[in-house]
PDB file of N, CA and C in Angstrom:
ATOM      1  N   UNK A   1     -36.334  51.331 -65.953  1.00  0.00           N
ATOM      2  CA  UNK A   1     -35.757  50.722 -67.145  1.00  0.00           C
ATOM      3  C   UNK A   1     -34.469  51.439 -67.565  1.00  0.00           C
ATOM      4  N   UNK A   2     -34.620  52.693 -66.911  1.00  0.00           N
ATOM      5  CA  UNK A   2     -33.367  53.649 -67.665  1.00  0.00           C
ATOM      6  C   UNK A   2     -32.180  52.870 -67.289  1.00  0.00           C
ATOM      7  N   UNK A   3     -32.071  52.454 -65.825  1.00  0.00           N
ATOM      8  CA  UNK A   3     -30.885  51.893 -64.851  1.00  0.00           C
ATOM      9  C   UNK A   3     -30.202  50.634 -65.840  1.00  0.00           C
ATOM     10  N   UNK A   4     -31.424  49.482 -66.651  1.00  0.00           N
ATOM     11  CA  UNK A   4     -30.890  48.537 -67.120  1.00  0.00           C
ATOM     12  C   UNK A   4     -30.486  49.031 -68.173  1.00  0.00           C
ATOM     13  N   UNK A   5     -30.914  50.207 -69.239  1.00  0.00           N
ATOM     14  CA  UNK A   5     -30.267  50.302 -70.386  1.00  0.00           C
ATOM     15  C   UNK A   5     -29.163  50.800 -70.044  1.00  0.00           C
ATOM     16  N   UNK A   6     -28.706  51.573 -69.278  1.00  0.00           N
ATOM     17  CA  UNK A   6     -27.456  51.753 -68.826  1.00  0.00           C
ATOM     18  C   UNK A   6     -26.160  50.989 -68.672  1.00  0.00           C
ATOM     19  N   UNK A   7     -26.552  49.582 -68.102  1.00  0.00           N
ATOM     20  CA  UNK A   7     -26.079  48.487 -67.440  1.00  0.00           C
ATOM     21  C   UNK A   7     -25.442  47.420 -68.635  1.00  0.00           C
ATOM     22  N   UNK A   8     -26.823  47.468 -69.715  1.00  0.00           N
ATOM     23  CA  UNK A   8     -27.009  46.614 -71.103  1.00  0.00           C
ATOM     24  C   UNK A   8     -25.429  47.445 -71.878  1.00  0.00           C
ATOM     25  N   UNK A   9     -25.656  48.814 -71.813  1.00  0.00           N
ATOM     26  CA  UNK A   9     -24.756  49.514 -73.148  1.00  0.00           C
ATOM     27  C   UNK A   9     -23.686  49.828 -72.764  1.00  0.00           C
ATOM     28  N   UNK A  10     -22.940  49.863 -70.871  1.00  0.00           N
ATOM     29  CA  UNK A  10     -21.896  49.525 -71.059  1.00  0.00           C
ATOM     30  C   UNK A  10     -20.508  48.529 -71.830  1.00  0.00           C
ATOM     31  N   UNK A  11     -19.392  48.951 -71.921  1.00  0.00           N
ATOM     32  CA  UNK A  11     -18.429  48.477 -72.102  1.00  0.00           C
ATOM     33  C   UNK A  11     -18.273  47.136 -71.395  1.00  0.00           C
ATOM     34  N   UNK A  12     -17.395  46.223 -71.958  1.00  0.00           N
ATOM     35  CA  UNK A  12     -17.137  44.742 -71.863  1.00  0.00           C
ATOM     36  C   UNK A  12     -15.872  44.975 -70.578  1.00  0.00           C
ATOM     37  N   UNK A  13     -16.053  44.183 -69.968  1.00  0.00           N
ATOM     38  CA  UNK A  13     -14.173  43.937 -69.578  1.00  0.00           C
ATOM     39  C   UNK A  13     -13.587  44.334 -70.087  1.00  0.00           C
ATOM     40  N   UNK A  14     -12.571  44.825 -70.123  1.00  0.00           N
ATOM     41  CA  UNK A  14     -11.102  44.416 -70.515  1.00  0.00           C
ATOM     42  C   UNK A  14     -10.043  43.930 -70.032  1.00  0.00           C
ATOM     43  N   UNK A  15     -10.042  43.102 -68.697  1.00  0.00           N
ATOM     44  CA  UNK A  15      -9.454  42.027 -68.336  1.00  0.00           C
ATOM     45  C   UNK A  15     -10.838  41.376 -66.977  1.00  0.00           C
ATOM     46  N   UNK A  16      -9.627  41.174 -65.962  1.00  0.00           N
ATOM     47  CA  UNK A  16     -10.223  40.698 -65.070  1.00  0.00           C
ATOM     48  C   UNK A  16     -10.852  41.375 -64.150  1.00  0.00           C
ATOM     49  N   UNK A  17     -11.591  41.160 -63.458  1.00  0.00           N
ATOM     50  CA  UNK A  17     -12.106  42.006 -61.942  1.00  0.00           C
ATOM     51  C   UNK A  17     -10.992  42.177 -61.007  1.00  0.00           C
ATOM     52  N   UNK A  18     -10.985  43.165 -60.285  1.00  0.00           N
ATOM     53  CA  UNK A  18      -9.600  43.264 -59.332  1.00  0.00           C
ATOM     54  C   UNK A  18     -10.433  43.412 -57.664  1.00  0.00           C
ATOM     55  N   UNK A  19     -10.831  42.549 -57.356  1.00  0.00           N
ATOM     56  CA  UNK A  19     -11.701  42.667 -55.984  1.00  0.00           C
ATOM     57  C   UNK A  19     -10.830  43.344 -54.901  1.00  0.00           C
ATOM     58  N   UNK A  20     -11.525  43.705 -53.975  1.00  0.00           N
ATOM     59  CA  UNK A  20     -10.481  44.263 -52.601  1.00  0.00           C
ATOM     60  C   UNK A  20      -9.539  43.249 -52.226  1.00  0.00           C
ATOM     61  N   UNK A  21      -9.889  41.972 -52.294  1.00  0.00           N
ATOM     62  CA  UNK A  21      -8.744  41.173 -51.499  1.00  0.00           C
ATOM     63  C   UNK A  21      -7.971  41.159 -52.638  1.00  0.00           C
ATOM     64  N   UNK A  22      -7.815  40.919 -53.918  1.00  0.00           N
ATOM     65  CA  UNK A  22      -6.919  40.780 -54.555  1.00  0.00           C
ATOM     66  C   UNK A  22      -5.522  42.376 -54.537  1.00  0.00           C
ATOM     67  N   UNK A  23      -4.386  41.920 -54.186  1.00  0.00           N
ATOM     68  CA  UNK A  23      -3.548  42.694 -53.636  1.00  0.00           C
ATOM     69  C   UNK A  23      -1.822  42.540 -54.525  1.00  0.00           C
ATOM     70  N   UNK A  24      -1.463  43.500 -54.689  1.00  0.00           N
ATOM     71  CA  UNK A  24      -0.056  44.110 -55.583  1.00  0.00           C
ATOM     72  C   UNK A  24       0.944  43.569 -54.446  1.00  0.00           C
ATOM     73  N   UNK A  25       0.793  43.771 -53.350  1.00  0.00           N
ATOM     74  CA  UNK A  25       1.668  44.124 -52.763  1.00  0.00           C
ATOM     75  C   UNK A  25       2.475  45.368 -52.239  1.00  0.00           C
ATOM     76  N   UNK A  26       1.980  46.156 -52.822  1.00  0.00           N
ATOM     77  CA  UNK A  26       2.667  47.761 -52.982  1.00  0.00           C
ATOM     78  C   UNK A  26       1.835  48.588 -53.014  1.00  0.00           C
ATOM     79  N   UNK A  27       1.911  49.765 -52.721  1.00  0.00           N
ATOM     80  CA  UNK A  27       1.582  50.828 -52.376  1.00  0.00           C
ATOM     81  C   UNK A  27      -0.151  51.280 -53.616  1.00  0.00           C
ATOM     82  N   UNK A  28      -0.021  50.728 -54.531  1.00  0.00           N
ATOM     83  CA  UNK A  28      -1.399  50.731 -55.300  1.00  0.00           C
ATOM     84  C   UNK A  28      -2.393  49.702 -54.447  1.00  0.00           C
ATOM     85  N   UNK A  29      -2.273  49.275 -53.331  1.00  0.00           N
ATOM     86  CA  UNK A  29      -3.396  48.770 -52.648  1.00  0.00           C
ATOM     87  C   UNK A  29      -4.042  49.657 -51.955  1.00  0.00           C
ATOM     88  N   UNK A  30      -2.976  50.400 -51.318  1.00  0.00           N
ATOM     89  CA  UNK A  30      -3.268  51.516 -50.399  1.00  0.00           C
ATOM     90  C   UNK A  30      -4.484  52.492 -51.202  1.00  0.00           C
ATOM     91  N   UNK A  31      -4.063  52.789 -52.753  1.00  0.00           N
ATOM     92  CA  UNK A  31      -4.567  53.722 -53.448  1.00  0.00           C
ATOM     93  C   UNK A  31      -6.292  53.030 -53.570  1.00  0.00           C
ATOM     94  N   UNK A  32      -6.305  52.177 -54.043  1.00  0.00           N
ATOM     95  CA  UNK A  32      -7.377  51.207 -54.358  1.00  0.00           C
ATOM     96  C   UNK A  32      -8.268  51.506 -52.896  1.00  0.00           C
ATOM     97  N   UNK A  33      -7.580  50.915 -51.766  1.00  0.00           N
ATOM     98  CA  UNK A  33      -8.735  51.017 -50.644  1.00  0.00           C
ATOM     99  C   UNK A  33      -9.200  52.583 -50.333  1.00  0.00           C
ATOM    100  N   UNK A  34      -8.260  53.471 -50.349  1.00  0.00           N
ATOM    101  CA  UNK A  34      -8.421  54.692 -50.300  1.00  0.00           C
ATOM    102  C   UNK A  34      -9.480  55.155 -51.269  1.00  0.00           C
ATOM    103  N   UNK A  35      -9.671  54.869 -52.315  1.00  0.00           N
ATOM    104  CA  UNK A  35     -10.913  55.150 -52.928  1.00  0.00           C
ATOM    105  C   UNK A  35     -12.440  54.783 -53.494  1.00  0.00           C
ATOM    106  N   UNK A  36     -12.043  53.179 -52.535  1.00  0.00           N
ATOM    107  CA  UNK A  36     -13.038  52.365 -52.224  1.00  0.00           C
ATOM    108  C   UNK A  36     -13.957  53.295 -50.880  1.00  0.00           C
ATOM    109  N   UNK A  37     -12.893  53.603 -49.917  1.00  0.00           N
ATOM    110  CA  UNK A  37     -13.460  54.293 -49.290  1.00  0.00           C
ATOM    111  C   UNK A  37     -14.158  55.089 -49.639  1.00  0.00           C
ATOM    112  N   UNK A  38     -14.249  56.115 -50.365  1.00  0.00           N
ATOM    113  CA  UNK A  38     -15.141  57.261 -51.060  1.00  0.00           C
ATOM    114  C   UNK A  38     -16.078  56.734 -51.722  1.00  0.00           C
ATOM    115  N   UNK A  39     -15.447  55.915 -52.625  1.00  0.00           N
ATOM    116  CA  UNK A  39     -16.443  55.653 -53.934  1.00  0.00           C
ATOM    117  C   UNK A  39     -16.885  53.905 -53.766  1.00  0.00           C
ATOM    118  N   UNK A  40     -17.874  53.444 -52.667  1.00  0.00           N
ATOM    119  CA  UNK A  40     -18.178  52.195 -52.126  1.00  0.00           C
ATOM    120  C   UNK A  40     -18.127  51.027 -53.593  1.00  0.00           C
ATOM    121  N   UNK A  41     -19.024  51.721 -54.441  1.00  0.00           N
ATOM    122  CA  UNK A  41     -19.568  50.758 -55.636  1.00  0.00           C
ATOM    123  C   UNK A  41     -17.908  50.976 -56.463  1.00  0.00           C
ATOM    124  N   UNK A  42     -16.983  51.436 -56.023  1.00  0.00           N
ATOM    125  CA  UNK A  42     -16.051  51.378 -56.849  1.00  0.00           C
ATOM    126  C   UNK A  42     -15.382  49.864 -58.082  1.00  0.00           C
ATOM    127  N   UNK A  43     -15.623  49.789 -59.297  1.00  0.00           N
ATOM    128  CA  UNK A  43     -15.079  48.678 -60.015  1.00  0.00           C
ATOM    129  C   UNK A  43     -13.708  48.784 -60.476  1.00  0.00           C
ATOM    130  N   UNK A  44     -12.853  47.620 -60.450  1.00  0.00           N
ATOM    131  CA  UNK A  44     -11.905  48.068 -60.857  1.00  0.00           C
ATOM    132  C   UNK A  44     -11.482  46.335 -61.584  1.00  0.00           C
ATOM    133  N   UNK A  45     -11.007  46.653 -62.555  1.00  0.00           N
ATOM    134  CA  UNK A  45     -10.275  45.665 -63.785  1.00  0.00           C
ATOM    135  C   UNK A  45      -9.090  45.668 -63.626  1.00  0.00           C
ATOM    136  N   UNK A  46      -8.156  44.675 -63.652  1.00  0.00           N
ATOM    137  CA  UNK A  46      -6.858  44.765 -64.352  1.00  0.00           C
ATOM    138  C   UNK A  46      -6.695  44.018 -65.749  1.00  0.00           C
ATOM    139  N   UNK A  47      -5.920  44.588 -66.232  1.00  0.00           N
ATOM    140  CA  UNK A  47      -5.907  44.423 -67.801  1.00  0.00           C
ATOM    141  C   UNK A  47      -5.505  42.966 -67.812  1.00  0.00           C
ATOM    142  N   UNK A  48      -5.490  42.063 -68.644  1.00  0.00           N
ATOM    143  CA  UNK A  48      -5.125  40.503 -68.860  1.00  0.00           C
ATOM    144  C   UNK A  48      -4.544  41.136 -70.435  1.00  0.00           C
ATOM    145  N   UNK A  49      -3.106  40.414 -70.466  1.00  0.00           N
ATOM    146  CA  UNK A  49      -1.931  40.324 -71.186  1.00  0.00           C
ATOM    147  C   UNK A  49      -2.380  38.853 -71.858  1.00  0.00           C
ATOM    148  N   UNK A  50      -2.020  38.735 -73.169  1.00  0.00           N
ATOM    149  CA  UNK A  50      -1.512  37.611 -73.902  1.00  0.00           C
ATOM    150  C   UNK A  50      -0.312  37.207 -73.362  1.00  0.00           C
ATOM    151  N   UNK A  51       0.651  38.016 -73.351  1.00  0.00           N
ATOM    152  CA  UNK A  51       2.256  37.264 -73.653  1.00  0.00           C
ATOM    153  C   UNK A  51       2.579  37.895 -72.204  1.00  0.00           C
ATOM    154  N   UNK A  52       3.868  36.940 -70.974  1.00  0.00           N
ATOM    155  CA  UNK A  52       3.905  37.098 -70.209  1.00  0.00           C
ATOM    156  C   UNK A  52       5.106  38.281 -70.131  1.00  0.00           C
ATOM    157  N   UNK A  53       5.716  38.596 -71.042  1.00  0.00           N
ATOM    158  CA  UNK A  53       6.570  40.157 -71.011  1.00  0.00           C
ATOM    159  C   UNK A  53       5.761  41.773 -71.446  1.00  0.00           C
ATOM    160  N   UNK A  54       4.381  40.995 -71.801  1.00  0.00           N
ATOM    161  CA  UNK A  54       3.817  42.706 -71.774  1.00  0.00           C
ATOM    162  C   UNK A  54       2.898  42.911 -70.232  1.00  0.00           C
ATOM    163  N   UNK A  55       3.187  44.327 -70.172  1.00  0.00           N
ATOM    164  CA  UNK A  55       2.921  44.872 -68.933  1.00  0.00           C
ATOM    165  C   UNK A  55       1.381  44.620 -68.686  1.00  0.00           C
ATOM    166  N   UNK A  56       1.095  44.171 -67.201  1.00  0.00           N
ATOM    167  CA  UNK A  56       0.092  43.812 -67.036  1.00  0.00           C
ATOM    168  C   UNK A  56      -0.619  44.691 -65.583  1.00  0.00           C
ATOM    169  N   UNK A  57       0.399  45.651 -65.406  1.00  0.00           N
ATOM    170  CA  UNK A  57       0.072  46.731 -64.586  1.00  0.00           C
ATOM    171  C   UNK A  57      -0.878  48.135 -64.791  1.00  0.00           C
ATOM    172  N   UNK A  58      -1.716  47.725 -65.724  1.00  0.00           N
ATOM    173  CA  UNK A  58      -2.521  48.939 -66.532  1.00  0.00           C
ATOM    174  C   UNK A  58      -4.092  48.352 -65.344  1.00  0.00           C
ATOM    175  N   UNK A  59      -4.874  49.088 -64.856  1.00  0.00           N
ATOM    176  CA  UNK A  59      -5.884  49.080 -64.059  1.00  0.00           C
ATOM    177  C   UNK A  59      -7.176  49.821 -65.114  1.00  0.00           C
ATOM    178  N   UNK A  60      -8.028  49.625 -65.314  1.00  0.00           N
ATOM    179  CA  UNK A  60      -9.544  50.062 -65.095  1.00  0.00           C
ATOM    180  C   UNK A  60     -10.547  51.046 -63.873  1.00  0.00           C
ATOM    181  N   UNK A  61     -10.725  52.073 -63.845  1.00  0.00           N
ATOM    182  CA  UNK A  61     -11.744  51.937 -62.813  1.00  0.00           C
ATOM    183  C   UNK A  61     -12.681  53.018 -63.114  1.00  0.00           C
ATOM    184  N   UNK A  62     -13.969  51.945 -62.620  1.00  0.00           N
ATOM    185  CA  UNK A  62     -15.163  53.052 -62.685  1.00  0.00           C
ATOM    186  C   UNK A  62     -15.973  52.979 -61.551  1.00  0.00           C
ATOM    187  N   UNK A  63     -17.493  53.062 -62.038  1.00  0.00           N
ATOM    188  CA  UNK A  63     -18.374  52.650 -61.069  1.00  0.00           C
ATOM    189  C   UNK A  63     -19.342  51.383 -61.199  1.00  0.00           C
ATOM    190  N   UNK A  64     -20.267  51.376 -60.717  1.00  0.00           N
ATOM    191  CA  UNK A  64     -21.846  50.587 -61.104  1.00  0.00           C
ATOM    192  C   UNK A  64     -22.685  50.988 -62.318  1.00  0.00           C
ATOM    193  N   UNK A  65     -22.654  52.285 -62.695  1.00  0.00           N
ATOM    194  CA  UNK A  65     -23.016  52.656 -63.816  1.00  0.00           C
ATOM    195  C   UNK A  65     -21.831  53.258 -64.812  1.00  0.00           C
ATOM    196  N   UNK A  66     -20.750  52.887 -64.625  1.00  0.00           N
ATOM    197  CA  UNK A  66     -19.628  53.139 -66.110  1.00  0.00           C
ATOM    198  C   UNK A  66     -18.497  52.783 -65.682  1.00  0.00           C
ATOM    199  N   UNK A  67     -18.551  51.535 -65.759  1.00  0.00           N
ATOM    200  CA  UNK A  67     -16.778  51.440 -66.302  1.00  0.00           C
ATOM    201  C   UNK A  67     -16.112  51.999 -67.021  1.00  0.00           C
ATOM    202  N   UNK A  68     -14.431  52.073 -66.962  1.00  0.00           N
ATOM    203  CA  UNK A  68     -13.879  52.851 -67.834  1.00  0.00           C
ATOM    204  C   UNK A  68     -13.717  54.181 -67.833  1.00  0.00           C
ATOM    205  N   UNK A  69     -13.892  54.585 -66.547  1.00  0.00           N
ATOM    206  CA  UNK A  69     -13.636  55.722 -66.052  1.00  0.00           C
ATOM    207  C   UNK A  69     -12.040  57.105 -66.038  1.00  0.00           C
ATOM    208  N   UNK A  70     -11.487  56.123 -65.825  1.00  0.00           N
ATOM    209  CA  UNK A  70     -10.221  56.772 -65.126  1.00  0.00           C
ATOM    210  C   UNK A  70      -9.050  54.739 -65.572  1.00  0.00           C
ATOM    211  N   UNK A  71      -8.252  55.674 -66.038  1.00  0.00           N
ATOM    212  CA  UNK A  71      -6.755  54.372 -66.445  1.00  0.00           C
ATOM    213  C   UNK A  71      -6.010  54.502 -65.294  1.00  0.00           C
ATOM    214  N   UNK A  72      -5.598  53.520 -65.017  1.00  0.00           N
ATOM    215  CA  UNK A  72      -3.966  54.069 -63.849  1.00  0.00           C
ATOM    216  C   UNK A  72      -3.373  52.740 -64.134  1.00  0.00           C
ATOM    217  N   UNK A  73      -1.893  53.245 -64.672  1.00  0.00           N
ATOM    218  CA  UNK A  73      -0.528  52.413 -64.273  1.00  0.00           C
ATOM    219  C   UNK A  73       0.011  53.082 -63.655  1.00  0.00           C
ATOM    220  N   UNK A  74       0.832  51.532 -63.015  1.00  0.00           N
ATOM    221  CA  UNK A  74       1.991  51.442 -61.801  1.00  0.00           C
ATOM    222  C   UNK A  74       3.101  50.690 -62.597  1.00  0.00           C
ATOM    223  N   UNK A  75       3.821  50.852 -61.587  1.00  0.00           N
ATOM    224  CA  UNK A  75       5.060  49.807 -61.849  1.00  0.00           C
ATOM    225  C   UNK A  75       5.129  48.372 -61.113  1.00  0.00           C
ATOM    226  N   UNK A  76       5.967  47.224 -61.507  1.00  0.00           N
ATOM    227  CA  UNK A  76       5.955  46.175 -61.286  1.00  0.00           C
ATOM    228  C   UNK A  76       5.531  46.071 -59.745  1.00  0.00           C
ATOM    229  N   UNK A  77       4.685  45.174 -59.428  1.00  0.00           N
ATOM    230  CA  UNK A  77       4.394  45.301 -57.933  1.00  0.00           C
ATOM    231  C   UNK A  77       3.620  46.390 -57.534  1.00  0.00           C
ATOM    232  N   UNK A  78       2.888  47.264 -58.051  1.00  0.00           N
ATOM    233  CA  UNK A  78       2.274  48.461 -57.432  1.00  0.00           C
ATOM    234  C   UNK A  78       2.911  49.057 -56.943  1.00  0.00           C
ATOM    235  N   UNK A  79       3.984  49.383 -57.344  1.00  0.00           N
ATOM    236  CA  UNK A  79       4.736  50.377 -56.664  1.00  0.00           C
ATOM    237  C   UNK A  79       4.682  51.669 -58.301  1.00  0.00           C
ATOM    238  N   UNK A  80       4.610  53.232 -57.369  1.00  0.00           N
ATOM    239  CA  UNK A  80       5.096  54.183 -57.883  1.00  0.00           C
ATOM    240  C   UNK A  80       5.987  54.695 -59.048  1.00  0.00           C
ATOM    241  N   UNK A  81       5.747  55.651 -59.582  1.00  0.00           N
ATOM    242  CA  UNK A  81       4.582  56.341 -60.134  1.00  0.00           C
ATOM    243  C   UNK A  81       3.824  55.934 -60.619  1.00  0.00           C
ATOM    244  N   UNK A  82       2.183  56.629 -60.542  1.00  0.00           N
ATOM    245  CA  UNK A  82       1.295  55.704 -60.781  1.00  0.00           C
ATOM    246  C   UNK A  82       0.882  56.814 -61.977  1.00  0.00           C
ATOM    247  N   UNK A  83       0.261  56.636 -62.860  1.00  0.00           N
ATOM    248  CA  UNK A  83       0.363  57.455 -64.132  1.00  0.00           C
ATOM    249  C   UNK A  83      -1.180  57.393 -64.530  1.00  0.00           C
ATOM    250  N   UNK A  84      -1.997  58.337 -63.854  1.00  0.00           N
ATOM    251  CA  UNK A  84      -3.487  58.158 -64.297  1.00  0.00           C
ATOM    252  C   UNK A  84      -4.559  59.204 -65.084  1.00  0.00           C
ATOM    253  N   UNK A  85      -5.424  58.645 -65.662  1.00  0.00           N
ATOM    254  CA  UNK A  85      -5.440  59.299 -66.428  1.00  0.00           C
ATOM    255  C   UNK A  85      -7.293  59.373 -67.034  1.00  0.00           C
ATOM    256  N   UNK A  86      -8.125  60.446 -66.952  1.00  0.00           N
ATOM    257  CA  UNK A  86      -9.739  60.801 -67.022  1.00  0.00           C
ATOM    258  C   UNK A  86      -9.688  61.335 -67.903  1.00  0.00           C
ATOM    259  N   UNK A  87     -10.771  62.477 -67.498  1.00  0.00           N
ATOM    260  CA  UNK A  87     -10.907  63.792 -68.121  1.00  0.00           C
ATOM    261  C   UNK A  87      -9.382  64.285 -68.148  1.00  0.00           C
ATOM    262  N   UNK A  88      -8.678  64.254 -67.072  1.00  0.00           N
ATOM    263  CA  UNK A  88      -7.235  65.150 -66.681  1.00  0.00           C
ATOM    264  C   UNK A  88      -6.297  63.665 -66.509  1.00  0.00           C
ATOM    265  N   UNK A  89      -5.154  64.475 -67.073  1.00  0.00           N
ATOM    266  CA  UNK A  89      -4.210  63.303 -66.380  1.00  0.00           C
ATOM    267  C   UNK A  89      -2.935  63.432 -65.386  1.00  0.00           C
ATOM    268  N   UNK A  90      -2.368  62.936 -64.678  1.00  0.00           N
ATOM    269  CA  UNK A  90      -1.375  63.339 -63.918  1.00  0.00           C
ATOM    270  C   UNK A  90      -0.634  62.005 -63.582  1.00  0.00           C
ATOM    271  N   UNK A  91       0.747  62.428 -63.066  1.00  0.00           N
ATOM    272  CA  UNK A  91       1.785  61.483 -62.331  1.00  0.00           C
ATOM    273  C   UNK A  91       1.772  61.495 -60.861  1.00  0.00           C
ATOM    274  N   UNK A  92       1.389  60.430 -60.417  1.00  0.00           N
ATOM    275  CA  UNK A  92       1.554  60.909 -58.745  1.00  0.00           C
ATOM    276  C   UNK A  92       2.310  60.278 -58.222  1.00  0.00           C
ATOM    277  N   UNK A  93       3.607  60.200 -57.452  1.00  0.00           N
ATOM    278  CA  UNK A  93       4.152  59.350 -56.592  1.00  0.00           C
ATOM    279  C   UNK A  93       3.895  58.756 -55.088  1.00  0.00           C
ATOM    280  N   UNK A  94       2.520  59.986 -54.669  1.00  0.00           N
ATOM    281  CA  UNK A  94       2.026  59.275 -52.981  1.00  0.00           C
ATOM    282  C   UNK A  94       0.833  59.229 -53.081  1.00  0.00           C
ATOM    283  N   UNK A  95       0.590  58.131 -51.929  1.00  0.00           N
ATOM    284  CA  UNK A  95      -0.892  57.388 -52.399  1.00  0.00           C
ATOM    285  C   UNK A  95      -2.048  58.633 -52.058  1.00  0.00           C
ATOM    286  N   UNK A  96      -1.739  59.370 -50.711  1.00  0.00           N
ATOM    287  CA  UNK A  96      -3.369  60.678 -51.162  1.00  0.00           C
ATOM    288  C   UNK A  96      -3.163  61.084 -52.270  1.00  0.00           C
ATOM    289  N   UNK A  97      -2.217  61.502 -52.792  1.00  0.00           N
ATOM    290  CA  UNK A  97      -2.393  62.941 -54.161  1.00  0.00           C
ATOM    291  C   UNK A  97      -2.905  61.452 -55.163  1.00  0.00           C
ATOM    292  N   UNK A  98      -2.846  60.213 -55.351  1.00  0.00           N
ATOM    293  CA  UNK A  98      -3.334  59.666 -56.261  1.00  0.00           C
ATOM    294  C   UNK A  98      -4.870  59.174 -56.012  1.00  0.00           C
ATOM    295  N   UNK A  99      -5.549  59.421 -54.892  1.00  0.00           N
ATOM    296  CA  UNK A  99      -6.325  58.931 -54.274  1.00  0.00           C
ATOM    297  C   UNK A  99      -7.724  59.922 -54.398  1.00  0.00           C
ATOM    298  N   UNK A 100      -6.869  61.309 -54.249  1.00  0.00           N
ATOM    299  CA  UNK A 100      -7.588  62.477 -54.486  1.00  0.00           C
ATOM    300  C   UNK A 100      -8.249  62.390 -55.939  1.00  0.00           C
ATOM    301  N   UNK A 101      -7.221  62.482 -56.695  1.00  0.00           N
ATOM    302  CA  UNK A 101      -7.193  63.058 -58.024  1.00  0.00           C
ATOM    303  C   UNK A 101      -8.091  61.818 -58.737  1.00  0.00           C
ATOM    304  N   UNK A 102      -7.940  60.545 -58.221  1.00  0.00           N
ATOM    305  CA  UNK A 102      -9.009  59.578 -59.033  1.00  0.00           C
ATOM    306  C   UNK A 102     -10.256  59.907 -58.209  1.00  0.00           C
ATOM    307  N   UNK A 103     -10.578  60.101 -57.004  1.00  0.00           N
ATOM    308  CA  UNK A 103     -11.906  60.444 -56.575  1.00  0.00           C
ATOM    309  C   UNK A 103     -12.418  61.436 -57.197  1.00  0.00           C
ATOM    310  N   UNK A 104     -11.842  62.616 -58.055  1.00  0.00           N
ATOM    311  CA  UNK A 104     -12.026  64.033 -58.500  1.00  0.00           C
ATOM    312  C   UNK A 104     -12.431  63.432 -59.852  1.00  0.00           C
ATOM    313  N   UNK A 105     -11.661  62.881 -60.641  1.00  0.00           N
ATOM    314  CA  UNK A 105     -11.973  62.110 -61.632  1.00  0.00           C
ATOM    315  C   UNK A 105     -12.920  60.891 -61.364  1.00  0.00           C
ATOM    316  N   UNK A 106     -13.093  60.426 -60.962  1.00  0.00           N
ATOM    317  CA  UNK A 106     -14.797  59.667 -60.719  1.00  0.00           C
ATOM    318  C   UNK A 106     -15.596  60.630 -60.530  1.00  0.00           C
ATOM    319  N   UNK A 107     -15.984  61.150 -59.656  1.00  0.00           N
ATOM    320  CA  UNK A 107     -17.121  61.761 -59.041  1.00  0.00           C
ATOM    321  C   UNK A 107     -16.800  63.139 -58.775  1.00  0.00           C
ATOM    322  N   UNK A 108     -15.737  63.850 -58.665  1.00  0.00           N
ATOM    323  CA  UNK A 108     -15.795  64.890 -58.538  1.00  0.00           C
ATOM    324  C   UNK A 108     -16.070  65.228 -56.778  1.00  0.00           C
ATOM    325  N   UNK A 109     -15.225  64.444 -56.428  1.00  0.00           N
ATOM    326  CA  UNK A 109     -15.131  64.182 -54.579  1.00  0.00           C
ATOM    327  C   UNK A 109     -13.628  64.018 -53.775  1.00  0.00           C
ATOM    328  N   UNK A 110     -12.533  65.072 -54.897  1.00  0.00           N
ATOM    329  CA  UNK A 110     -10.816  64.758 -54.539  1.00  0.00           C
ATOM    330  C   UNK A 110     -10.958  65.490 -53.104  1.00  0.00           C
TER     331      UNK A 110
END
């Protein structure tokens, strides 16, 4: 029962689901599969904008038991610097050092 109260008292969305096939184009895909790799149950959101001039490059990611883990923006297209942010936060411009540092921040597996 513990697993469903867990499941029940998470957090809502805050936009959409961002599945593996769904793709930037840019170098934040790379980051995404790279830590799919590690972290299998990995979830990840992208934020949904009202108005089509606010930035819609803000990401979500957690797990199966907590969303809302770790923030990361990019720039238009998934491209660099990606600006993320847990417990710790940092700027990374290449996809391991951003890949690391969100696996370290999930799970503690950079």
């Amino acid at each position: 029962m513990r697993g469903m109260l867990a499941v029940m008292s998470r957090p809502p969305f805050r936009g959409r689901p961002w599945a593996p096939e769904d793709r930037t184009g840019g170098p934040l895909d790379d980051v995404l599969d790279g830590v799919r790799h590690h972290i299998p149950d990995l979830v990840v959101e992208r934020i949904t904008v009202k108005h089509a001039g606010d930035d819609d490059n803000v990401y979500f990611l957690g797990d199966s038991t907590s969303y809302d883990l770790v923030q990361m923006d990019s720039h238009e297209d998934g491209q660099p610097p990606f600006y993320i942010e847990g417990d710790d936060t940092a700027r990374c411009t290449d996809v391991a050092t951003a890949v690391a540092f969100i696996c370290d921040q999930l799970h503690g597996e950079g």
